[in-house]
Protein backbone atom coordinates (compact mmCIF):
# COMPACT_ATOMS: atom_id res chain seq x y z
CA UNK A 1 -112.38 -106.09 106.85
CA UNK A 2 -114.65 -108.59 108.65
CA UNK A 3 -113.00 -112.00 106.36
CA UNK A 4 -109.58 -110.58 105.88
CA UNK A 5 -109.47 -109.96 109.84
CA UNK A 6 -110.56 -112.91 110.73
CA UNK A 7 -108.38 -115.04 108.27
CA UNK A 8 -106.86 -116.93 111.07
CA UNK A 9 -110.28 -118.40 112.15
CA UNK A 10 -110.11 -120.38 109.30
CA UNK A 11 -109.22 -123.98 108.55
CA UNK A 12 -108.60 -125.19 105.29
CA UNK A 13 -110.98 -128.42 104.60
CA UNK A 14 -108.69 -131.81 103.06
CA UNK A 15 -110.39 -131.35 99.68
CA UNK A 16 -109.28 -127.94 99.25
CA UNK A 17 -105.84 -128.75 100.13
CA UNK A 18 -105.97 -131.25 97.35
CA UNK A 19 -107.32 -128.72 95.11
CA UNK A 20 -104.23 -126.62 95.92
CA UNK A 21 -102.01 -129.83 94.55
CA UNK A 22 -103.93 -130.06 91.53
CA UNK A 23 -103.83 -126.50 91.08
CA UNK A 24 -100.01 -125.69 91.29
CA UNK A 25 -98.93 -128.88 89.25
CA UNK A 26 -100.42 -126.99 86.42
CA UNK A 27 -98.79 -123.42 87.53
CA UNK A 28 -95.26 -125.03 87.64
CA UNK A 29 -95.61 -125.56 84.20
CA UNK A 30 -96.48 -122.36 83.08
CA UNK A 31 -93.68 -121.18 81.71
CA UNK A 32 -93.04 -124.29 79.53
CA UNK A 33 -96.82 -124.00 78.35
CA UNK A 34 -96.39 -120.71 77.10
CA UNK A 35 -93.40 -120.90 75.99
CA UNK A 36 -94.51 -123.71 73.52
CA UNK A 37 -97.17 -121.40 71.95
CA UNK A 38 -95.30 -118.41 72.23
CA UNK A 39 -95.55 -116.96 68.74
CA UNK A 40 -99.22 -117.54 68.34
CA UNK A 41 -99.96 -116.22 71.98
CA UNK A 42 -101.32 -112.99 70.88
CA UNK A 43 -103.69 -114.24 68.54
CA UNK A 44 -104.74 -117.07 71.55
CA UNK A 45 -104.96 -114.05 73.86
CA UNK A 46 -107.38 -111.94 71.26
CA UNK A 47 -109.30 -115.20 71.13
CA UNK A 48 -109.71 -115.34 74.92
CA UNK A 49 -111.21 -111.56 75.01
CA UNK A 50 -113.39 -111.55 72.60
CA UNK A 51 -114.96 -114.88 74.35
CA UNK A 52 -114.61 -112.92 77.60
CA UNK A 53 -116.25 -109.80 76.39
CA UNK A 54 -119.01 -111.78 74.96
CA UNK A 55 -119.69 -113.85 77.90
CA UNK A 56 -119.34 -111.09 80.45
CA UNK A 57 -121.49 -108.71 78.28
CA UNK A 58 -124.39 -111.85 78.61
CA UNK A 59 -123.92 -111.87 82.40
CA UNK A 60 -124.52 -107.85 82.40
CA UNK A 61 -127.66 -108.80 80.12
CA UNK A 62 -126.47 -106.20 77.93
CA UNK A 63 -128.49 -105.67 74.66
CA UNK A 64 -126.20 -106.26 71.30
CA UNK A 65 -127.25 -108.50 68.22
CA UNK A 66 -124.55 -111.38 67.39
CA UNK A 67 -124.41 -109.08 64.39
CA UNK A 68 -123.14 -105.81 66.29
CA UNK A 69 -121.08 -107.62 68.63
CA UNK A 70 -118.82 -109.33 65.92
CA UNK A 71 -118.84 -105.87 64.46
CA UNK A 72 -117.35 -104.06 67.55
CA UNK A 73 -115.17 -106.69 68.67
CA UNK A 74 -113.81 -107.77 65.38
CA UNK A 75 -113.86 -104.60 63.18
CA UNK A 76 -114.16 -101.90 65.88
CA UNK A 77 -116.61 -100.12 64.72
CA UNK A 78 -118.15 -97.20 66.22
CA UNK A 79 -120.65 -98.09 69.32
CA UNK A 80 -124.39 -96.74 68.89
CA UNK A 81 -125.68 -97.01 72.43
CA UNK A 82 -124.94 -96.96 76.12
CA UNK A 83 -124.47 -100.90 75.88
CA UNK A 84 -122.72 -100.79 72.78
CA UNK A 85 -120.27 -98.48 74.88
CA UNK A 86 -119.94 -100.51 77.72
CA UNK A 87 -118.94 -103.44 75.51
CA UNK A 88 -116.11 -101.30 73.70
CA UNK A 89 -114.80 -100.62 76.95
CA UNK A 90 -114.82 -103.68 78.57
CA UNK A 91 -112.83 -105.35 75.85
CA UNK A 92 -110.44 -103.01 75.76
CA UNK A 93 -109.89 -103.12 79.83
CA UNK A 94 -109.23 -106.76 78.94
CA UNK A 95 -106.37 -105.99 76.68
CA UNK A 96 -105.35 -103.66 78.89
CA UNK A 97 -105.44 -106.20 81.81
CA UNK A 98 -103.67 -109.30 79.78
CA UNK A 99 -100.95 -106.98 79.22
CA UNK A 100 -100.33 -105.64 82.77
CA UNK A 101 -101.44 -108.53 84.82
CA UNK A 102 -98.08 -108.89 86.35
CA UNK A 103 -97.46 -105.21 86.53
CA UNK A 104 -101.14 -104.42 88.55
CA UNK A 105 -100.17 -102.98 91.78
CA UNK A 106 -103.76 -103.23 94.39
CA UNK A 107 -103.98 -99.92 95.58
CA UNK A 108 -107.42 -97.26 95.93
CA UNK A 109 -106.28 -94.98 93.08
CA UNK A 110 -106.11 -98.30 90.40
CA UNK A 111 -109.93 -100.13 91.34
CA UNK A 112 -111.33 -96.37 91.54
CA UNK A 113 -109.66 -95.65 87.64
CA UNK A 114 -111.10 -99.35 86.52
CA UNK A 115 -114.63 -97.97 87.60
CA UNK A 116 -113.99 -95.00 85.26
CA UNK A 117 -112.72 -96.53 82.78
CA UNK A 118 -115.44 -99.06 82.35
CA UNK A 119 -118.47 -96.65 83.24
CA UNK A 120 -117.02 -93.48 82.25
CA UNK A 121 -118.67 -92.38 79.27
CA UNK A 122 -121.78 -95.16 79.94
CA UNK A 123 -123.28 -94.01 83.48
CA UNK A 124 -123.89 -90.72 85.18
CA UNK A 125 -120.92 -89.19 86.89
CA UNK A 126 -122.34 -89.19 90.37
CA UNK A 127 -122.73 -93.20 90.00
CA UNK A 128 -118.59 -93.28 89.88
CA UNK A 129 -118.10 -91.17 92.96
CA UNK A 130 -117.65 -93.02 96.58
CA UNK A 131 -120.98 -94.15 98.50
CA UNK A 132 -121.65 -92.07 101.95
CA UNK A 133 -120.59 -93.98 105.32
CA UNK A 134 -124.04 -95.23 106.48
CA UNK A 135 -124.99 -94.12 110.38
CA UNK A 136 -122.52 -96.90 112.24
CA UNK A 137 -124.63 -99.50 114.87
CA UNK A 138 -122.50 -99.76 117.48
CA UNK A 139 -123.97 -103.41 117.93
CA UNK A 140 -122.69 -104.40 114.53
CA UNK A 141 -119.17 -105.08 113.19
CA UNK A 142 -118.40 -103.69 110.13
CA UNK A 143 -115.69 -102.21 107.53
CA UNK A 144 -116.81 -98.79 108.97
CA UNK A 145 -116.19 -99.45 112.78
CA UNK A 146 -112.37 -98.99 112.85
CA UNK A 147 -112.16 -95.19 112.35
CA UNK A 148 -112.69 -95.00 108.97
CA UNK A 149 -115.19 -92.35 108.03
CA UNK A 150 -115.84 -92.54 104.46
CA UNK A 151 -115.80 -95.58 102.31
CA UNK A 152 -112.73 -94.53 100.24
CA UNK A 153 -110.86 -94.86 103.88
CA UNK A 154 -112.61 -98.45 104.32
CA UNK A 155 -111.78 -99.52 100.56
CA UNK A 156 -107.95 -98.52 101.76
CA UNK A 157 -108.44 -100.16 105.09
CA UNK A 158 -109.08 -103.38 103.43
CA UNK A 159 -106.55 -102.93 100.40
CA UNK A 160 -103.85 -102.36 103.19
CA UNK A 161 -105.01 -105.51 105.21
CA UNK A 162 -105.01 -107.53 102.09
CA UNK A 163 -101.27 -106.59 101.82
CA UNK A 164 -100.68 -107.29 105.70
CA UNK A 165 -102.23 -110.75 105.44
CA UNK A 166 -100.22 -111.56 102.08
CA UNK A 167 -96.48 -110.41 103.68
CA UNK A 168 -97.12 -113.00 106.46
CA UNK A 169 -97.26 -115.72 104.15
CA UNK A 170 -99.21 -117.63 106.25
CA UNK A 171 -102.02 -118.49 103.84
CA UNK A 172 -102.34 -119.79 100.16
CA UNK A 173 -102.74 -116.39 97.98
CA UNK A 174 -106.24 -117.35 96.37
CA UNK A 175 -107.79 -117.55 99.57
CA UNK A 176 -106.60 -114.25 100.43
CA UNK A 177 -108.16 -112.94 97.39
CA UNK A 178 -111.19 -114.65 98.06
CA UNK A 179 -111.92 -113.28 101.47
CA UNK A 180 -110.89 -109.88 99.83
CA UNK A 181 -113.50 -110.18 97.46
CA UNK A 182 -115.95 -110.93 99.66
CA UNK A 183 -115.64 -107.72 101.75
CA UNK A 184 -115.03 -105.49 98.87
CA UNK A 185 -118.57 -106.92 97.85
CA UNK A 186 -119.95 -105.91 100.93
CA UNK A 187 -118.16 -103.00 101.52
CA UNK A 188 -119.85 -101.75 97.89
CA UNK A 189 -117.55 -98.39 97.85
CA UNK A 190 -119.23 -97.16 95.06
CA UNK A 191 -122.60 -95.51 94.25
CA UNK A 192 -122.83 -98.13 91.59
CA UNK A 193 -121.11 -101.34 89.38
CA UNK A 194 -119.56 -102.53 92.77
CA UNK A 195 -120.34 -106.23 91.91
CA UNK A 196 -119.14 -106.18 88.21
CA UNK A 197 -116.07 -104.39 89.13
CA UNK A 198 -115.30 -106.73 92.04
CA UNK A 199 -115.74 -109.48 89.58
CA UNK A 200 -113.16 -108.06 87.10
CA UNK A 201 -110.90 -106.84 90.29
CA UNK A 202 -111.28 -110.37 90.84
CA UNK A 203 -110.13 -112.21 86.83
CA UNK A 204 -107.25 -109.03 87.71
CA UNK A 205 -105.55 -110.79 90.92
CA UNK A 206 -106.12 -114.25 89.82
CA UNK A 207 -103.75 -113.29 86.87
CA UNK A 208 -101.57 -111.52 88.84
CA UNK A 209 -101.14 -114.41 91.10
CA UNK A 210 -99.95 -116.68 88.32
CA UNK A 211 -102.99 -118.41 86.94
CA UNK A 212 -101.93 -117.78 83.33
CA UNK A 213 -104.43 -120.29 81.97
CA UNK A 214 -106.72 -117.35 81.77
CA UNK A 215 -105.02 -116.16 78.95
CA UNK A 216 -106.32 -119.21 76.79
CA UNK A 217 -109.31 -120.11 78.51
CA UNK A 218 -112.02 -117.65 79.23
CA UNK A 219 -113.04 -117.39 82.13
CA UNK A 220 -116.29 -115.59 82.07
CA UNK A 221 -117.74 -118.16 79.98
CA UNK A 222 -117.01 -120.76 83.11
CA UNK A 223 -118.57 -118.07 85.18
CA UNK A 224 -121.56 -117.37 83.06
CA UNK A 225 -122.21 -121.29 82.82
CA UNK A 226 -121.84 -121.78 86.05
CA UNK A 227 -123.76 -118.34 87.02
CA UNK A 228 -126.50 -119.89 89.43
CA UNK A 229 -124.56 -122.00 91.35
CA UNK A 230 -121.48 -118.78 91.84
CA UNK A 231 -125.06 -116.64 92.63
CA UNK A 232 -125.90 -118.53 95.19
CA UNK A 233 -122.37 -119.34 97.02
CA UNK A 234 -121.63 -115.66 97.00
CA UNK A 235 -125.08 -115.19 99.09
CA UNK A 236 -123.61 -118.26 101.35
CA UNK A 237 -120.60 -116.40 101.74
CA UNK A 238 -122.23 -112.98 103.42
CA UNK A 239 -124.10 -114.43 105.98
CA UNK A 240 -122.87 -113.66 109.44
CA UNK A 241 -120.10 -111.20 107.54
CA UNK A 242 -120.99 -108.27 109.94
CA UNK A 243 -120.53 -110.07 112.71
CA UNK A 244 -116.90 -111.61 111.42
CA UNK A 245 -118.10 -115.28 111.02
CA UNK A 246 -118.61 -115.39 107.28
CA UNK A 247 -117.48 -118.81 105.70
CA UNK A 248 -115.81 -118.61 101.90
CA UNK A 249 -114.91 -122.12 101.68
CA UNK A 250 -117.89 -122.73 98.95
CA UNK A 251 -116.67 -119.98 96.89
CA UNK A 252 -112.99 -120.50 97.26
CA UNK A 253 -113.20 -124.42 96.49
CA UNK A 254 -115.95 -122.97 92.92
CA UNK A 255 -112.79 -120.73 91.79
CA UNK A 256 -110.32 -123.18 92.63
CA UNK A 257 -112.25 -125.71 90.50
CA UNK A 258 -112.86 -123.00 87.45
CA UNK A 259 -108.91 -122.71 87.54
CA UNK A 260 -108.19 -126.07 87.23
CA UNK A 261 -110.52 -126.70 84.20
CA UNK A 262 -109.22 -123.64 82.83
CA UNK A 263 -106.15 -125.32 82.76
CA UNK A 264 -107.21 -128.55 81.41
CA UNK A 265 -108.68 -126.40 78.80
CA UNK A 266 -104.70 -124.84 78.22
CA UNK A 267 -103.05 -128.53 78.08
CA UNK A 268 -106.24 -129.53 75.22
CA UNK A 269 -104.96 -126.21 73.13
CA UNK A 270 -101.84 -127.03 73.17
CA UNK A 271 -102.28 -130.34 71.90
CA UNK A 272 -104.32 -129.01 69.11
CA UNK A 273 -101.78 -126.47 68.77
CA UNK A 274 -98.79 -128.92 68.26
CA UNK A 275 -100.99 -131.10 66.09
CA UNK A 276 -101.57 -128.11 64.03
CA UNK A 277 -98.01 -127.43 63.35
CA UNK A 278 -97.65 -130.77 62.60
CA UNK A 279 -100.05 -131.97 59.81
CA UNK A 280 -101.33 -129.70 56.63
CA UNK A 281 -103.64 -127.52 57.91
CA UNK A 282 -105.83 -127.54 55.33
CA UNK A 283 -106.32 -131.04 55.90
CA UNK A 284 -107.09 -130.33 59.74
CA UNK A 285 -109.76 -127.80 58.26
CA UNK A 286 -111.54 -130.39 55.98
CA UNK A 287 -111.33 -132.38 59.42
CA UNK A 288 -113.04 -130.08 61.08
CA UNK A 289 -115.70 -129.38 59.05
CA UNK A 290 -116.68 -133.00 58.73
CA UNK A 291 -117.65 -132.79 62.18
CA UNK A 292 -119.47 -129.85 61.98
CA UNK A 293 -123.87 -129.77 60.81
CA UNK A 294 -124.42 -129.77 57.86
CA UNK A 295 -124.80 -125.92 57.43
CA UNK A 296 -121.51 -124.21 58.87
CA UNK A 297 -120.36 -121.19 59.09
CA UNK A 298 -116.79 -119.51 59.03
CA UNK A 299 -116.44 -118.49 62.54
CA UNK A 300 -117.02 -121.88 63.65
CA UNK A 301 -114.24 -123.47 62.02
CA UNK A 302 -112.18 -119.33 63.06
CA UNK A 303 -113.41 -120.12 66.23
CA UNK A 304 -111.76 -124.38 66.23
CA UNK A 305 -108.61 -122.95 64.61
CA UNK A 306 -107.73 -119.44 66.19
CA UNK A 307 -104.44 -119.76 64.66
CA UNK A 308 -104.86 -120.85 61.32
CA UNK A 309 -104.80 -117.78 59.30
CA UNK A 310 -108.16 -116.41 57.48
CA UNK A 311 -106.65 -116.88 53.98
CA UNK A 312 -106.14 -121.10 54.96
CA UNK A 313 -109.53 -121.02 55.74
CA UNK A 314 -110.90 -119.16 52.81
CA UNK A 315 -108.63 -121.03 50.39
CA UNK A 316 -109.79 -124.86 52.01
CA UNK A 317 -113.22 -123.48 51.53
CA UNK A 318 -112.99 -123.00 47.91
CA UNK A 319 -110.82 -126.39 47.57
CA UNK A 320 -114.03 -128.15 48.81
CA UNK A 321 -116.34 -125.84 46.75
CA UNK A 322 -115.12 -126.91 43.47
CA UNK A 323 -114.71 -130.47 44.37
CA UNK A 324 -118.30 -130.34 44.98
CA UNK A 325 -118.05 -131.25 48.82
CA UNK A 326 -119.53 -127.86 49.83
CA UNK A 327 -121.39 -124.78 48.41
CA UNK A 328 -122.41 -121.56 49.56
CA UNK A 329 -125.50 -120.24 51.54
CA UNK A 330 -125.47 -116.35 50.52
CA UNK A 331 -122.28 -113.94 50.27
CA UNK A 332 -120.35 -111.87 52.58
CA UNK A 333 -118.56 -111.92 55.86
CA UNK A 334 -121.86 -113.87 57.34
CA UNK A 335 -122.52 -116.20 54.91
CA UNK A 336 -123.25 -120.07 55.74
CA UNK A 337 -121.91 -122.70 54.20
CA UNK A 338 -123.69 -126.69 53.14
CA UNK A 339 -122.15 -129.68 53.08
CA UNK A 340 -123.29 -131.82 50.33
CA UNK A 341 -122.48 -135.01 51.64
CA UNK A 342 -123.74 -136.72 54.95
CA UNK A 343 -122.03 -136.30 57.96
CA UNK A 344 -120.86 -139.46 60.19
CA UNK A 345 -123.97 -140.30 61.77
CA UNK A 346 -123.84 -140.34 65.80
CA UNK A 347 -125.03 -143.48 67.04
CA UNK A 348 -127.86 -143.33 69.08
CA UNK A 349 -127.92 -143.82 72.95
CA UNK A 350 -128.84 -147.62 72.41
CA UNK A 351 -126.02 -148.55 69.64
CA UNK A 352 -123.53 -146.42 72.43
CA UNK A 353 -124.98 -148.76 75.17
CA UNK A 354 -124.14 -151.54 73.10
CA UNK A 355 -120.28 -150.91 72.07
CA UNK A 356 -118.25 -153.46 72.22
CA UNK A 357 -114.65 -152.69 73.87
């Protein structure tokens, strides 16, 4: 528990403390945010896992056509293959997890059952059972040297001195979870899938702790954009680890900053939300789709609109159809759409350069 043990030889840098600020003026409004789009939530929250799903399934390079994937995430259809599985389960551990967040108790038994439930029916059994202890180095420090002889033992050595460190209430909670990560990654318990499960262990306890704008903003599309630059920080954050000196400020101050934007994402729905409510949505539609290319397609303007119901959609479409504003590209569920008038041109970089204000 080389991070978690040596919590105390930390000190918090100025700009993370003004991180924190930022941070909790957006969670003391979290009731009052929710509340306000409390009887759309669960269509905002379906929203936010199928964009987590997606993005998480490109950060596990996993195989799946756009084609399939709208398929198994919209319509639930039947997986094929072993990726096809994976992505079936991991959407349904997020509904799972958006649902219990607050209820998720950190304890062996519950990250050993999330390994299972994700990789169950996808990887061999023996890659779901507990790694061997290596042969300890006395010379070395490490989540093995305290008595603990198998890595189950160590993974409940550092679950119970996550707890200690959180009942002092010495330290702000996302560090804690932070320097948690970073030994479970190192203590890999598992044969296999330590890193992916650490990262959804990880989206788990930031939930848990209150950071509800992950409920409307995704964030494993922040972390897939940003995928280099978390790469590399969690490589920063290992060195000297065995010997107790490991420094998690990088990553701490990268999740603190993904939280915050995740937030400004929250207050820019709920603008669009109340706006929504407030004007004819069909008119918002026809909006929308004037800003769009010239060839469209539904799930675009779904995608803009999470709330407005398919049959607004469907029936602005055909408004616009037969006044000869748009037309058709093929039929079905996939089919494009045209515009047949010119969108607002964008003015170039030199007529932006040039504005007058």
């Amino acid at each position: 528990m080389n991070c978690l043990e040596n919590i105390s030889k930390n000190r918090i840098p100025n700009d993370i403390i003004m991180l924190y600020l930022d941070l909790y003026r957006f969670k003391g409004r979290n009731r009052d945010m929710l509340g306000a789009i409390e009887n759309d939530l669960p269509t905002l929250i379906g929203e936010t896992i199928r964009t987590d799903t997606y993005f998480l399934a490109q950060m596990l390079d996993l195989k799946i056509s756009d084609s399939r994937f709208k398929s198994l995430v919209l319509r639930n259809v039947q997986p094929k293959t072993r990726d096809e599985r994976l992505l079936r389960n991991l959407k349904k551990a997020f509904e799972r997890i958006h649902e219990e967040a607050h209820e998720f108790e950190l304890i062996e038994r519950e990250i050993h059952d999330l390994l299972r439930f994700v990789y169950g029916d996808v990887s061999p059994s023996e890659s779901l059972y507990y790694a061997k202890a290596p042969q300890k180095k006395k010379e070395r420090i490490n989540l093995l040297s305290s008595g603990h002889k198998t890595r189950r033992e160590a993974l409940e050595g550092l679950i119970n001195t996550y707890h200690s460190v959180q009942k002092k209430n010495e330290y702000e909670s996302s560090f804690i979870t932070i320097n948690f990560i970073v030994d479970f990654f190192q203590l890999k318990p598992f044969n296999a899938h330590n890193d992916e499960i650490g990262l959804v262990l990880l989206y788990i306890l930031f939930l848990s702790d209150g950071i509800e704008a992950y409920h409307l903003s995704s964030f494993f599309e922040k972390l897939y954009k940003q995928r280099e630059r978390y790469q590399k920080l969690k490589v920063e954050a290992a060195h000297n680890w065995s010997e107790g000196l490991s420094d998690t400020h990088g990553l701490h101050r990268f999740f603190l900053k993904i939280a915050i934007e995740a937030y400004q994402d929250f207050s820019e729905i709920l603008r669009n939300y109340t706006f929504d409510q407030q004007i004819n949505k069909s008119d918002y539609i026809e909006n929308t789709i004037n800003r769009l290319e010239e060839v469209f397609t539904k799930d675009e303007i779904r995608s803009a609109h999470p709330t407005i119901s398919d049959s607004t959609i469907n029936r602005t479409l055909k408004r616009l159809r037969d006044e000869k504003k748009i037309r058709p590209l093929g039929k079905g569920r996939s089919a494009k759409w045209m515009k047949l008038y010119p969108s607002p041109k964008k003015p170039s970089i030199q007529e932006q350069l040039n504005l007058k204000l």
